[in-house]
Structures are given as structure tokens and as C-alpha cells.
Protein backbone atom coordinates (compact mmCIF):
# COMPACT_ATOMS: atom_id res chain seq x y z
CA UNK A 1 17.54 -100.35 -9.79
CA UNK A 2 17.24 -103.00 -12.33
CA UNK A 3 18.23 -103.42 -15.83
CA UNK A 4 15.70 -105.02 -17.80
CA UNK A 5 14.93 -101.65 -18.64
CA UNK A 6 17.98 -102.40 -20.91
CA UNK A 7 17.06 -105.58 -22.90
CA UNK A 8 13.18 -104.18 -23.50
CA UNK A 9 14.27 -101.22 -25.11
CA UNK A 10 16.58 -103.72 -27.26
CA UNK A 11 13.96 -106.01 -28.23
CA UNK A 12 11.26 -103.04 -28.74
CA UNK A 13 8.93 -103.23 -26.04
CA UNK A 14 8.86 -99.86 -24.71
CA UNK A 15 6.82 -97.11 -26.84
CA UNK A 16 9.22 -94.59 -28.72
CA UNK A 17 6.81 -91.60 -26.45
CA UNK A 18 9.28 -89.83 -25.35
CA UNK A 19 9.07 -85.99 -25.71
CA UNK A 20 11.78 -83.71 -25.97
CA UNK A 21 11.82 -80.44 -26.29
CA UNK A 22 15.38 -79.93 -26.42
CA UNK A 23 18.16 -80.44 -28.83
CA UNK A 24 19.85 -81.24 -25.05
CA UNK A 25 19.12 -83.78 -22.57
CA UNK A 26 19.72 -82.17 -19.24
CA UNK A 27 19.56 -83.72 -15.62
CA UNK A 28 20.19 -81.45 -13.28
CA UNK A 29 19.27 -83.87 -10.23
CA UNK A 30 22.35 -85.70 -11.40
CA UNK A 31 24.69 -82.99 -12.81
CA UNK A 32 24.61 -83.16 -16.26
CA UNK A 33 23.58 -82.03 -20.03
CA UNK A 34 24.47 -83.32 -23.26
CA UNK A 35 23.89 -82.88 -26.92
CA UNK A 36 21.02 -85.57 -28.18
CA UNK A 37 22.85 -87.28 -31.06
CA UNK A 38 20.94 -87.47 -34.46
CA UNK A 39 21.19 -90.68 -34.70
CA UNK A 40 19.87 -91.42 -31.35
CA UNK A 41 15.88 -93.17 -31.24
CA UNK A 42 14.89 -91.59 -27.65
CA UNK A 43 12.84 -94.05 -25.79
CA UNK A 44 10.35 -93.59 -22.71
CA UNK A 45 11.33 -94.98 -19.47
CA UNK A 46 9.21 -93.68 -17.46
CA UNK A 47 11.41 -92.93 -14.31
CA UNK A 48 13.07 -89.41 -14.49
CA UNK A 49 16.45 -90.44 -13.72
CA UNK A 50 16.79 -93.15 -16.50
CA UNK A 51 17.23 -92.02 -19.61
CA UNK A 52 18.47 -93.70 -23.32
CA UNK A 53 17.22 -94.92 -26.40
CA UNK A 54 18.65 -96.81 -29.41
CA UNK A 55 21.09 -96.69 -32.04
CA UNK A 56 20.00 -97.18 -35.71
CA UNK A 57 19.38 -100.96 -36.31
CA UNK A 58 22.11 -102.69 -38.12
CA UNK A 59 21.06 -106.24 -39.05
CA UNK A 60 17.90 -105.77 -37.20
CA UNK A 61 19.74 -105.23 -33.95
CA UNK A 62 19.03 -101.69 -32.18
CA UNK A 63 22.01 -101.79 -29.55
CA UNK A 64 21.04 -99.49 -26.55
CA UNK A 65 22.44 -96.40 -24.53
CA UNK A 66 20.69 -95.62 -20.85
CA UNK A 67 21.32 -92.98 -18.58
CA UNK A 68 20.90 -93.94 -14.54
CA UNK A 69 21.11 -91.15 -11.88
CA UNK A 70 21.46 -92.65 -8.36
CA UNK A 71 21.37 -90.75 -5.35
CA UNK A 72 24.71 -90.71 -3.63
CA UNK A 73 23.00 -91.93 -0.24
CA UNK A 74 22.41 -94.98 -2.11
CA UNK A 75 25.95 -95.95 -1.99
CA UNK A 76 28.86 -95.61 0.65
CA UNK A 77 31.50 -94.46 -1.86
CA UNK A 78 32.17 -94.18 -5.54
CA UNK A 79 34.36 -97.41 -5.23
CA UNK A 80 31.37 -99.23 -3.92
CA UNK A 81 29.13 -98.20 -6.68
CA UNK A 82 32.21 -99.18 -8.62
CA UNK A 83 31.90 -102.81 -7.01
CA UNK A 84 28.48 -103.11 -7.76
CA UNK A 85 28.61 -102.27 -11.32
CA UNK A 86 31.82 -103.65 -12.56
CA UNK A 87 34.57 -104.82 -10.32
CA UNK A 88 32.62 -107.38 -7.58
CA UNK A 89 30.88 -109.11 -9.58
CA UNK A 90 31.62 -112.99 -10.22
CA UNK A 91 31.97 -114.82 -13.68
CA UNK A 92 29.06 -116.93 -14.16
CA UNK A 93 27.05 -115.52 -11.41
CA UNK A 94 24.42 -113.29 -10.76
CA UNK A 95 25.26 -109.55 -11.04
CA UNK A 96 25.11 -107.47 -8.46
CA UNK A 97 23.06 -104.91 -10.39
CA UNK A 98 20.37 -106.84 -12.00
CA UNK A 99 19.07 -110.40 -10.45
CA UNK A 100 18.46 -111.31 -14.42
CA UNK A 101 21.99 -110.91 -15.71
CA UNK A 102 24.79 -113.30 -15.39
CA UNK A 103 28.48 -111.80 -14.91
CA UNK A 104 29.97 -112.75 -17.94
CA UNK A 105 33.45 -110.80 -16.98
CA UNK A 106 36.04 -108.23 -17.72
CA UNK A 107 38.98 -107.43 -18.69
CA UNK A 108 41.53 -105.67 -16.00
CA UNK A 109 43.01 -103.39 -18.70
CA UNK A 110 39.83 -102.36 -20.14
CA UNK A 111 38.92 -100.39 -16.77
CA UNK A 112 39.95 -96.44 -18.16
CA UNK A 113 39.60 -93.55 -16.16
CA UNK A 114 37.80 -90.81 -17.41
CA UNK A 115 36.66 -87.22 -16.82
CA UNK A 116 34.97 -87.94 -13.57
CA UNK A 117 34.81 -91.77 -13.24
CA UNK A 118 36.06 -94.98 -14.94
CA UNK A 119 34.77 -96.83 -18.20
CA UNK A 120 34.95 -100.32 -18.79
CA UNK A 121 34.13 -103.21 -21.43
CA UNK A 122 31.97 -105.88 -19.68
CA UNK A 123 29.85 -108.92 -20.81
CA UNK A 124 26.82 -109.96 -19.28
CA UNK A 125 24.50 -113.28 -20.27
CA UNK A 126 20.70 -112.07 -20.51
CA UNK A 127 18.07 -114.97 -21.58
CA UNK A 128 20.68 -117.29 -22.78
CA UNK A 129 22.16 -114.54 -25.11
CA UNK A 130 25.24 -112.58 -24.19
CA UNK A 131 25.88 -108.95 -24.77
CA UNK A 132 28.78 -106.53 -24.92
CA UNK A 133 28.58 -103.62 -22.82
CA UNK A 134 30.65 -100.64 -21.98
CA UNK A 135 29.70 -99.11 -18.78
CA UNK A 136 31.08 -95.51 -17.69
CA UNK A 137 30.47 -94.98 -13.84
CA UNK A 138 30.54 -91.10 -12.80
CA UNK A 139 30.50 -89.41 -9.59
CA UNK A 140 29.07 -86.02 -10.16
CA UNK A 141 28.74 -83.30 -7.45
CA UNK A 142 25.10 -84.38 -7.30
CA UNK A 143 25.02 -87.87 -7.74
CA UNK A 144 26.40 -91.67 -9.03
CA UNK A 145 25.80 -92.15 -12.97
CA UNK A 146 25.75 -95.29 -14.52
CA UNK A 147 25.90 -94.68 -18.47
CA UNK A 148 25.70 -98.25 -19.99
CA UNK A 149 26.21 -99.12 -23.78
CA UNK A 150 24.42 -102.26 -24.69
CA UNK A 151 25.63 -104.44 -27.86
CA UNK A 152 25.27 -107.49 -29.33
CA UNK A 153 29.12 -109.21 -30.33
CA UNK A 154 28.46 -108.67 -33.76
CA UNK A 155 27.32 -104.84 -33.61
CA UNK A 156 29.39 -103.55 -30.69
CA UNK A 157 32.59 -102.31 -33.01
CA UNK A 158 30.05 -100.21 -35.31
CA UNK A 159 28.91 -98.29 -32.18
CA UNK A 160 31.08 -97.57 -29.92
CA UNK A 161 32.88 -94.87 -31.63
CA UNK A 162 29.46 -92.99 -31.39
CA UNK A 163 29.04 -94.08 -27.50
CA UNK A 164 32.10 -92.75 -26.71
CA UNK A 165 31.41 -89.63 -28.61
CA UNK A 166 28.55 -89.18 -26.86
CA UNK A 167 29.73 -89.58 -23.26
CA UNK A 168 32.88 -87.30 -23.99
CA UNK A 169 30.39 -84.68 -25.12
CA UNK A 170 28.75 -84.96 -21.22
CA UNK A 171 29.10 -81.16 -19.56
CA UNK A 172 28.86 -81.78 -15.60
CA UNK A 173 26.63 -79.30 -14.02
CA UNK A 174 27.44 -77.51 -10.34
């Protein structure tokens, strides 16, 4: 699965269509439910295992939060999802994820476990720009989840307080 899904939402070309009916955004394909933020813009994605939308612009900037389900067949282990999402990937190359985002890097001691997984700060280069990520990578009973913060440098302090609010608000499913 690519991530371009990422930088449209950012730069505003995906409708704001998406319907929900919920105060919750549950998944239960992947294992999980959550409480839809306020302050969240839900956009349409069009796939039923990527989910997201944006926070509220600051500056013009709408930083973005997606939700990626991924069928555990798709990878051998959580450390190789792991690999592909954060720790094999090469500064200044091609990421294994995407093949239109340049590895950019990460820091060691910014790779936290959590309930479930691991989060991590990362930076990628997208169309000559970089961004400022935080990626949280959970193993569910169900499924691989790949929750992804998206930031520019000068908006990624503001929100990630509310990102990881959000993902610490997560209930897993059985």
C-alpha cells in the first residue's frame, strides 16, 4: 500500500465525503475502535481499511492522521512490518513503504514501545519538501496497523499532543 494517500489529503485533494455515523470509528477487520476527536476533519479514502483526516489548519497547513489495516499474511512477522515501516529503511533513499518518499531518518531513542506495538518519530522527503512524522506500528489479534501522523517542521509540536491522545484512546477489539 502506498502513501500518497497521505500528502493528498495534506494538500486538499480528496473530497471531505466521508460519512459517519458514529461518534466512534470502529474496524473490526483490524481490531480496533476509537473516539473521533472534535477536532478531527474526516476525509474519504475510499479503501475500507485506510482511514484519517486532518487536523485544524494552523498557518494554512492541515497536518494529517491515517489509519492502515494490513492483513497479517501480508507480512512474515511484526518485526518485518517493523522493517518496512521504520527500521530498514536507508537515509536518502527510497522507502520501503512508498516508491515516492525518500528516507529522511530516525532517531534510535525515539523508537517507544507502546500498548501493542512501537511508536517512532521519522522524517521522510515528499516533492522536495520534508515532513515530520510519527508512526505507531500495532499488531492486533486481527491484523498489522500502521497509524501515521503527518507534519510539517513547523506544525508538528502543536499536534502531537493531540496524536498521541488519540492513539492512547485506541480500545483493541478480540
Amino acid at each position: 500500500m502506498k502513501t500518497t494517500i497521505i500528502i493528498l489529503l495534506i494538500i486538499g485533494f480528496i473530497p471531505n465525503s466521508f460519512a459517519q455515523d458514529s461518534k466512534f470509528y470502529e474496524n473490526k477487520e483490524i481490531g480496533l475502535k476509537v473516539e473521533i476527536p472534535e477536532w478531527l476533519n474526516l476525509k474519504e479514502t475510499g479503501n475500507k481499511n485506510l482511514w484519517g483526516g486532518t487536523f485544524p489548519a494552523l498557518d494554512g497547513i492541515e497536518n494529517a492522521l491515517m489509519i492502515s489495516g494490513f492483513d497479517k499474511t501480508e507480512y512474515k512477522s511484526f518485526e518485518e512490518f517493523k522493517k518496512v515501516f521504520i527500521t530498514g529503511n536507508t537515509f536518502g533513499k527510497t522507502t520501503l513503504f512508498s516508491d515516492t518518499h525518500i528516507w529522511y531518518g530516525y532517531n534510535k531513542r525515539d523508537l517507544i514501545e507502546i500498548k501493542k506495538g512501537v511508536s517512532c518519530r521519522v522524517f521522510t522527503l515528499y516533492q522536495k519538501k520534508i515532513y515530520h512524522n510519527q508512526f505507531c506500528l500495532i499488531e492486533t489479534d486481527k491484523a498489522f496497523v500502521w497509524i501515521q501522523f503527518v507534519a510539517t517542521p513547523e506544525t508538528y509540536d502543536t499536534n502531537i499532543e493531540k496524536f498521541n491522545s488519540f492513539v492512547g484512546s485506541i480500545k483493541y477489539l478480540n
